[in-house]
Protein backbone atom coordinates (compact mmCIF):
# COMPACT_ATOMS: atom_id res chain seq x y z
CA UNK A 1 78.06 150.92 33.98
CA UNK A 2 75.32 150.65 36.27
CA UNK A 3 74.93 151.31 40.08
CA UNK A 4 74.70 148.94 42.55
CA UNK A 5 70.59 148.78 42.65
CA UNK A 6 70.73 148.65 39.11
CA UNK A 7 72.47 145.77 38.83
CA UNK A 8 70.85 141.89 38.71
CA UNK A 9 70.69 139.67 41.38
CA UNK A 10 73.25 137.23 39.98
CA UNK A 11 72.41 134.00 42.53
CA UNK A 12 68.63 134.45 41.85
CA UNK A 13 69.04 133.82 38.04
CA UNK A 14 68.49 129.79 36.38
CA UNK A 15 71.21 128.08 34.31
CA UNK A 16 69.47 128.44 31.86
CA UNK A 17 68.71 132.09 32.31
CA UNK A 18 71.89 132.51 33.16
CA UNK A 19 73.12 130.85 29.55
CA UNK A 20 70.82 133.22 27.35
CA UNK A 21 72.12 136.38 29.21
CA UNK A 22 76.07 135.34 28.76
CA UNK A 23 75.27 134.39 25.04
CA UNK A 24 73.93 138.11 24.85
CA UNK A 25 77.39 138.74 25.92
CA UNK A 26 79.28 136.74 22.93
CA UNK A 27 80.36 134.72 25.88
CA UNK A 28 80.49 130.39 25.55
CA UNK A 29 77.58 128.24 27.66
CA UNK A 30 80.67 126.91 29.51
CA UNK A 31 81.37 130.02 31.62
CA UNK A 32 77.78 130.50 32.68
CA UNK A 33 77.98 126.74 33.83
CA UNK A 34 81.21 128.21 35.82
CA UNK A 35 79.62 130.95 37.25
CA UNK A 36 76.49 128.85 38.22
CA UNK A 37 78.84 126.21 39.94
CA UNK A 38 80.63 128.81 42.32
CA UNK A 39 77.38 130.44 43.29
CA UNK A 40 76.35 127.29 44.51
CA UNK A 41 79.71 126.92 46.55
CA UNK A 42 78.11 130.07 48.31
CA UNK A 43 80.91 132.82 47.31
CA UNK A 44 80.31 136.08 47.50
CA UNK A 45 82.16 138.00 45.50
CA UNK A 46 83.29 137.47 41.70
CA UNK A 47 86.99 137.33 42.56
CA UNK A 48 86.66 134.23 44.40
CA UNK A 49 85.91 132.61 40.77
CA UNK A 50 89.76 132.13 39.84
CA UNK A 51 89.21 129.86 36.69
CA UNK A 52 87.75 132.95 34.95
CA UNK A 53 89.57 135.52 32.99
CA UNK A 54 90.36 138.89 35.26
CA UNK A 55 88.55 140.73 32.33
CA UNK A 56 85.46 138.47 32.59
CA UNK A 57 85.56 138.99 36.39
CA UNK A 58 85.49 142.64 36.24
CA UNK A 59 82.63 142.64 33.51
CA UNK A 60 80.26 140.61 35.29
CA UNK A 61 81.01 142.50 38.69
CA UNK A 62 80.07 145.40 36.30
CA UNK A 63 76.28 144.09 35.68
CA UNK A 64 75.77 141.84 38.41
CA UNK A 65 75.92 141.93 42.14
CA UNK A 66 75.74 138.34 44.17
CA UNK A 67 73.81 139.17 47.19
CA UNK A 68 74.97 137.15 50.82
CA UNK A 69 73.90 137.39 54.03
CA UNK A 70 75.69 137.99 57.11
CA UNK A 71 75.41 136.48 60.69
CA UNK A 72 74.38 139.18 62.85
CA UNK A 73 73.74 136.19 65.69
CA UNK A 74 74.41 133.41 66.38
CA UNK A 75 73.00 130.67 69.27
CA UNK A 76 74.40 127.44 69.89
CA UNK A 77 71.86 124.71 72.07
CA UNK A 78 74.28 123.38 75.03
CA UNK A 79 72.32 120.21 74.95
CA UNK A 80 71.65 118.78 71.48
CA UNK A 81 73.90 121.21 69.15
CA UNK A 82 71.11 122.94 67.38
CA UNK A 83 72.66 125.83 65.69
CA UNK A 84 70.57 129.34 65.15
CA UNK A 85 71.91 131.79 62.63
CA UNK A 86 70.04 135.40 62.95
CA UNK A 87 71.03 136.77 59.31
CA UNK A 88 71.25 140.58 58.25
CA UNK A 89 69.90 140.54 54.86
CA UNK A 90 71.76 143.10 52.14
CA UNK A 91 68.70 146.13 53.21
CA UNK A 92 69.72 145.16 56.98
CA UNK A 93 66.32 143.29 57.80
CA UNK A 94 66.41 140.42 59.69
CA UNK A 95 65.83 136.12 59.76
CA UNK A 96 66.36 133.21 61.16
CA UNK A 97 67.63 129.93 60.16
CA UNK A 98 67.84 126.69 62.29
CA UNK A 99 70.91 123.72 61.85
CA UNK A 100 69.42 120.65 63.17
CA UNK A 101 71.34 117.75 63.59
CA UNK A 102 69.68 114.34 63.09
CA UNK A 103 71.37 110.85 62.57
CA UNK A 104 70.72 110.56 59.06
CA UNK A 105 71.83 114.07 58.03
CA UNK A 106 71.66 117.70 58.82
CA UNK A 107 68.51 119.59 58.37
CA UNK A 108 68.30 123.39 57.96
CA UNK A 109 65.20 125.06 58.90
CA UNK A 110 64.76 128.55 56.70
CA UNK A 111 62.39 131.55 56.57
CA UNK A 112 60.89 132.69 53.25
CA UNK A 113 59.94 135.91 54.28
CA UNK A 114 61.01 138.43 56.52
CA UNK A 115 57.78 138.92 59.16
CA UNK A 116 54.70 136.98 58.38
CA UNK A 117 51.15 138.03 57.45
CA UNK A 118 49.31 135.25 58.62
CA UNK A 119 48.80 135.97 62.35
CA UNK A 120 48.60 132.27 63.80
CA UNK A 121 48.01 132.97 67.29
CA UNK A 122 50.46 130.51 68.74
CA UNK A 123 53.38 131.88 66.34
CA UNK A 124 56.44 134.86 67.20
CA UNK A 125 57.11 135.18 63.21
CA UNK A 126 53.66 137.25 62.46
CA UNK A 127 53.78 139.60 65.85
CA UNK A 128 55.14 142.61 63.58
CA UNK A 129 53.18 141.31 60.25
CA UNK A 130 54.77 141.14 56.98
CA UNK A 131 57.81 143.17 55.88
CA UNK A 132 58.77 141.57 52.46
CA UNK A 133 59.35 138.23 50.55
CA UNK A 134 63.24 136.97 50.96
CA UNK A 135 64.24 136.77 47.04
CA UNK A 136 65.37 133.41 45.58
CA UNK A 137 69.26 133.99 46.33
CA UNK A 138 68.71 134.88 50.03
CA UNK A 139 66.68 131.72 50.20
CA UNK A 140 69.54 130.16 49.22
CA UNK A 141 71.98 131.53 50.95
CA UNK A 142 70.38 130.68 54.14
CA UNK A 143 71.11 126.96 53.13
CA UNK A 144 74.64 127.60 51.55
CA UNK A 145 75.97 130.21 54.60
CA UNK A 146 74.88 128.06 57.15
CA UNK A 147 76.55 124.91 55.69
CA UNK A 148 79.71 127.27 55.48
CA UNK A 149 79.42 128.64 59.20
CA UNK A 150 78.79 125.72 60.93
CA UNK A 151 81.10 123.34 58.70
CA UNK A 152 78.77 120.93 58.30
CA UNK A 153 77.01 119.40 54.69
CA UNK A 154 73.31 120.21 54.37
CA UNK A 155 71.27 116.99 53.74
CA UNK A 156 68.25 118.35 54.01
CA UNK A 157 66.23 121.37 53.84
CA UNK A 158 62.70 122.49 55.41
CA UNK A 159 60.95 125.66 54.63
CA UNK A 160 58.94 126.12 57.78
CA UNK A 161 60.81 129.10 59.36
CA UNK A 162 59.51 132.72 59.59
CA UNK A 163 57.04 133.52 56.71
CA UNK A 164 54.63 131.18 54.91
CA UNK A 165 56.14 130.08 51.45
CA UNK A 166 53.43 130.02 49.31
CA UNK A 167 52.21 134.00 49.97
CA UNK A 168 55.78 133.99 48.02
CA UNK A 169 55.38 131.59 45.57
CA UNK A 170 57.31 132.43 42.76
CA UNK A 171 60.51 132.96 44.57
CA UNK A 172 60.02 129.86 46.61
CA UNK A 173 59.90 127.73 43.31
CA UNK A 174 62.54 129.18 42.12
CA UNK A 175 64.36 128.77 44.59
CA UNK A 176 63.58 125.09 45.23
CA UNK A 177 65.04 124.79 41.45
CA UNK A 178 68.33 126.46 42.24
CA UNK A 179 68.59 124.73 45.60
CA UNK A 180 67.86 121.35 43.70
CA UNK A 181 69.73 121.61 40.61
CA UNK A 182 72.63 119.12 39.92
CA UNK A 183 75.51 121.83 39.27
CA UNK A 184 74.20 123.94 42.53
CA UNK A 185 73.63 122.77 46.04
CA UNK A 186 72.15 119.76 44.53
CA UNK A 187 69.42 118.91 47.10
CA UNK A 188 67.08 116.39 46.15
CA UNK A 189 63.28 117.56 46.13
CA UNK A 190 62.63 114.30 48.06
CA UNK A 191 64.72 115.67 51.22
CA UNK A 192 63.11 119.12 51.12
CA UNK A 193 59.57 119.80 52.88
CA UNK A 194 57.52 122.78 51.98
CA UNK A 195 55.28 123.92 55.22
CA UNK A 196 51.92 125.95 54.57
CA UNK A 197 48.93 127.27 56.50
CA UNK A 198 46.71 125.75 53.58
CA UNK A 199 46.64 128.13 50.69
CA UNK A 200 44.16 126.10 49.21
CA UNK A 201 44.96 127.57 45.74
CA UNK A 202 48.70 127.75 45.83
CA UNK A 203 48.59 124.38 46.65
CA UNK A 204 46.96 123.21 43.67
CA UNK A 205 49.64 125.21 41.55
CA UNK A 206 52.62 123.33 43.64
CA UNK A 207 50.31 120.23 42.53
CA UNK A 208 50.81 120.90 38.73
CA UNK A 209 54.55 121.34 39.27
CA UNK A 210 54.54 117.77 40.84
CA UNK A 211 57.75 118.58 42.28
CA UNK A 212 57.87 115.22 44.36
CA UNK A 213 59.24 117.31 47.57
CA UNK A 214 57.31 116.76 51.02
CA UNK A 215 54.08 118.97 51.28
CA UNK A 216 53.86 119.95 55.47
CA UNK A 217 50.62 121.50 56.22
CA UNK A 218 49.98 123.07 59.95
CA UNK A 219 46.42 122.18 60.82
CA UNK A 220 46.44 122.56 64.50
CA UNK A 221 42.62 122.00 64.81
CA UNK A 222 40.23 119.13 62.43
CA UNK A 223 37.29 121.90 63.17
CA UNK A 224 36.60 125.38 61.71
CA UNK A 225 35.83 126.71 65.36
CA UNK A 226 38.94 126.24 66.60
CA UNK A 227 41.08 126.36 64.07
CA UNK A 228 40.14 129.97 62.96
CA UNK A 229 40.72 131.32 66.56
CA UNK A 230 44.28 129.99 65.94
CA UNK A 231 45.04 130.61 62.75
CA UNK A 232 42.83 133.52 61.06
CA UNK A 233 44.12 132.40 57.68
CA UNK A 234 40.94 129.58 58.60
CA UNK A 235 37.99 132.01 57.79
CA UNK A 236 39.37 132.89 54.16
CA UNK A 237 38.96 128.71 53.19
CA UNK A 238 37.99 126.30 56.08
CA UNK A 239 39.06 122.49 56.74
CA UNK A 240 37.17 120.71 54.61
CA UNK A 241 38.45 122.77 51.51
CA UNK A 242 42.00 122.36 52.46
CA UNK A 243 40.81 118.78 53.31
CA UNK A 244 40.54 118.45 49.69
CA UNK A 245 43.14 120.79 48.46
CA UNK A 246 45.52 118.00 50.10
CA UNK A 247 43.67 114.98 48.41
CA UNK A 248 44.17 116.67 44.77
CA UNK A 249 47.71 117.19 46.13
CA UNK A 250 48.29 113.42 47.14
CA UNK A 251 46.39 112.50 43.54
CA UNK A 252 48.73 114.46 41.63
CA UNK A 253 52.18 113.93 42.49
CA UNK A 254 51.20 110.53 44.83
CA UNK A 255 53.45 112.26 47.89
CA UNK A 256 51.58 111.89 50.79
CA UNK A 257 50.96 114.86 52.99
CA UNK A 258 52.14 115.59 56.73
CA UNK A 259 50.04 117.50 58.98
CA UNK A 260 51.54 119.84 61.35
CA UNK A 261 49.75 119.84 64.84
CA UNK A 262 50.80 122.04 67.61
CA UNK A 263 49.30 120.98 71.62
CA UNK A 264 48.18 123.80 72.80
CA UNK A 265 46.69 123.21 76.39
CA UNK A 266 42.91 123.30 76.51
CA UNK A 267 42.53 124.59 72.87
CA UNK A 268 43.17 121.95 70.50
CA UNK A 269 44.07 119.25 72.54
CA UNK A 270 41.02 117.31 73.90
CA UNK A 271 39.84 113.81 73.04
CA UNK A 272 37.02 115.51 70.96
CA UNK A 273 39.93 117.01 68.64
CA UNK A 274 41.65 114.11 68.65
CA UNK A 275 39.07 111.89 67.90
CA UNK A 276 37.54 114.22 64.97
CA UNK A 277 41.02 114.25 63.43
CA UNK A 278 41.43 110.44 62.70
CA UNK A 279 37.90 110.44 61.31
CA UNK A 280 38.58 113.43 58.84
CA UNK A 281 41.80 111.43 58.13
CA UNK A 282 40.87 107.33 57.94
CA UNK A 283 42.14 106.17 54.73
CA UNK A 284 44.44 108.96 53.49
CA UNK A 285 47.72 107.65 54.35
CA UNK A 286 48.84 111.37 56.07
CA UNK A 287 50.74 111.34 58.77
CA UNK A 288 50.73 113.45 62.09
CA UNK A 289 53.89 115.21 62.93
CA UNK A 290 52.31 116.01 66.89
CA UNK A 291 54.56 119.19 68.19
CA UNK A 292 54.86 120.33 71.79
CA UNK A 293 54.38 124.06 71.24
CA UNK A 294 56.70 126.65 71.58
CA UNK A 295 55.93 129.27 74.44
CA UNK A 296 55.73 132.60 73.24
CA UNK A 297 55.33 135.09 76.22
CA UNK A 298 53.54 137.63 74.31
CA UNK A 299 50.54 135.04 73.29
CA UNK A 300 50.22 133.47 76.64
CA UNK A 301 49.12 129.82 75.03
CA UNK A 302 50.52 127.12 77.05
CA UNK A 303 51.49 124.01 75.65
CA UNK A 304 50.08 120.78 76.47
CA UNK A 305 51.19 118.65 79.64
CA UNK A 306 53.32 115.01 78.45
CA UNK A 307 50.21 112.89 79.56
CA UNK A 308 47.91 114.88 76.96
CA UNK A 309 50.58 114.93 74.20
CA UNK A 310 50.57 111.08 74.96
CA UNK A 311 47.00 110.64 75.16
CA UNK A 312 46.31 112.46 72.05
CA UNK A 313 48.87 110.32 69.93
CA UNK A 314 47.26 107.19 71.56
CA UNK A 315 44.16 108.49 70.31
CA UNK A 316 45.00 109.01 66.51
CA UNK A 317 47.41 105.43 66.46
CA UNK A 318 44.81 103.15 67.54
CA UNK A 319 42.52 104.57 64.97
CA UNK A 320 44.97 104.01 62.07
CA UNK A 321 46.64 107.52 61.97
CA UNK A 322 50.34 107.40 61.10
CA UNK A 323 51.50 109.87 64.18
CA UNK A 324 54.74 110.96 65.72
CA UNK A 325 55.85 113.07 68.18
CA UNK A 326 58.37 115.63 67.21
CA UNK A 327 61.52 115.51 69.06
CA UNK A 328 62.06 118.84 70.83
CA UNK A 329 65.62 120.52 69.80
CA UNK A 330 67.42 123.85 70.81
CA UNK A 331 64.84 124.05 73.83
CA UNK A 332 67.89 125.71 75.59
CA UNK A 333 68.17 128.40 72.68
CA UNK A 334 65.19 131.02 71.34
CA UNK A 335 63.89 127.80 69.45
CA UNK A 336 60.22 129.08 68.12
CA UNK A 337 60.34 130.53 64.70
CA UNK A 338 60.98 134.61 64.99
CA UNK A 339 61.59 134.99 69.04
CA UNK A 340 65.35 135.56 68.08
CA UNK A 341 64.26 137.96 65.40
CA UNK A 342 61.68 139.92 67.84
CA UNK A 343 64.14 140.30 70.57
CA UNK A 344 67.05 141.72 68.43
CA UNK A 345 64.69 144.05 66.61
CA UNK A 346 63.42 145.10 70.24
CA UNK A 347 66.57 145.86 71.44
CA UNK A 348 67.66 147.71 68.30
């Protein structure tokens, strides 16, 4: 029998994967549709699956381990309900997830990797780099566990929590087909947005998988200056190329893109910026998700005043940009992506 490391990571595997390996086992494509269905009810152990034989039970808990997370914190906002889950992964690492609460549905915010390599300047999730990519069932988990804590049903999901998704693709995808799949959690691709920092190629391979979820892409500057002082991840492709990484995008799978832009005061916010974004976006039918940005004391960028935040969205709508301003939630709570995460691992 093998040990515990040697075993497979049960909730990571595809019905259909799942099928082929209990056929190996002289065992009928029903049970693997059983097994499939509870891991999508988020148990965690195979004795919670009571319509299966004892024998089969013991077997699979024999070659497979089904990996959960647990809530090592938990923060509740006092003034809109926003719910923040600080899980302890299986090696004891460390993410967040955010419950949102919005009138048609409840969206959970995950992370797809535990630290970030990126190092946007404005961001808490990259201030200790990369540790490792979350695997497909942890991903998943952070959608099922929180619907379980907080009682609530999950409506819809964005991956735009600590870590960029597409530096892990191939768990990502698979774990927006577990998430989506009709005997699992069932979540449409159409209620799930994907955010990036403009992989330019990795976007082009989500392209080919025309996937039909929301592509989220955080510019934070139309210009090459500015935007590679906040986000280094800049220098590596520029803004015209992910420009037109976004237009093959759009072309492809006809879903049109959002674009992520954070005030920050006296960086990115000036009529100049504002102005050069609606050219660089007249006729492309994106829309402009403005965000009042986090403060994060150890990178000392303020954000933007109301009147600029204003002004700039006045700006971009009376030249035919599609633009909101993102309601603020949890503002009570340690609402920017990884500040939760940095504090615990400080005072550990």
């Amino acid at each position: 029998m093998p040990d515990a490391q040697e075993k497979i990571d049960i909730k990571s595997l595809l019905p259909e994967e799942l099928s082929t390996a209990f056929k190996t086992m002289g065992l009928p494509n029903f049970r693997a549709k059983q097994v499939f269905q509870w891991l999508g009810r988020g148990v965690t152990s195979f004795a919670e699956m009571t319509d299966l034989p004892a024998a089969l039970r013991q077997t699979l808990d024999g070659h497979y381990v089904i990996p959960f997370l647990l809530v090592a914190q938990k923060q509740v906002s006092q003034i809109d309900g926003t719910e923040k889950f600080l899980w302890e992964l299986p090696d004891g690492e460390t993410v967040e997830t955010v419950l949102m609460r919005y009138r048609h549905g409840n969206t959970v915010c995950i992370s797809s990797q535990v630290g970030c390599r990126m190092g946007c300047a404005f961001c808490a999730s990259t201030l200790g780099g990369k540790i490792r990519d979350l695997l497909p069932s942890e991903m998943l988990d952070e959608v099922l566990r929180t619907g379980i804590e907080s009682g609530l049903p999950i409506s819809n999901i964005v991956l735009m929590g600590i870590g960029e998704p597409l530096d892990n693709f191939e768990n990502v995808v698979r774990f927006l087909y577990l998430v989506n799949h009709k005997d699992g959690a069932s979540i449409g691709m159409r209620h799930i947005s994907l955010s990036t920092c403009g992989l330019t190629e990795s976007i082009d391979k989500l392209a080919e998988l025309n996937l039909q979820l929301t592509l989220s892409v955080s510019l934070h500057a139309p210009d090459d200056e500015t935007r590679s002082k906040l986000m280094p991840v800049n220098r590596g492709y520029g803004v015209d190329k992910l420009f037109a990484a976004c237009e093959r995008y759009f072309e492809k799978t006809g879903r049109r893109i959002s674009f992520e832009y954070a005030l920050v005061a006296g960086v990115n916010d000036t009529p100049y910026h504002a102005n050069l974004l609606a050219q660089k976006l007249k006729g492309t039918g994106a829309h402009v998700n403005l965000i009042r940005l986090n403060y994060v004391s150890e990178r000392g960028l303020k954000p933007s005043e109301e009147h600029t935040v204003q002004e700039f969205s006045k700006v971009l709508s009376q030249r035919g940009v599609t633009v909101t301003v993102r309601r603020r939630l949890g503002s009570d709570i340690d609402a920017a992506c990884g500040q939760l995460r940095r504090r615990q691992t400080r005072e550990s």
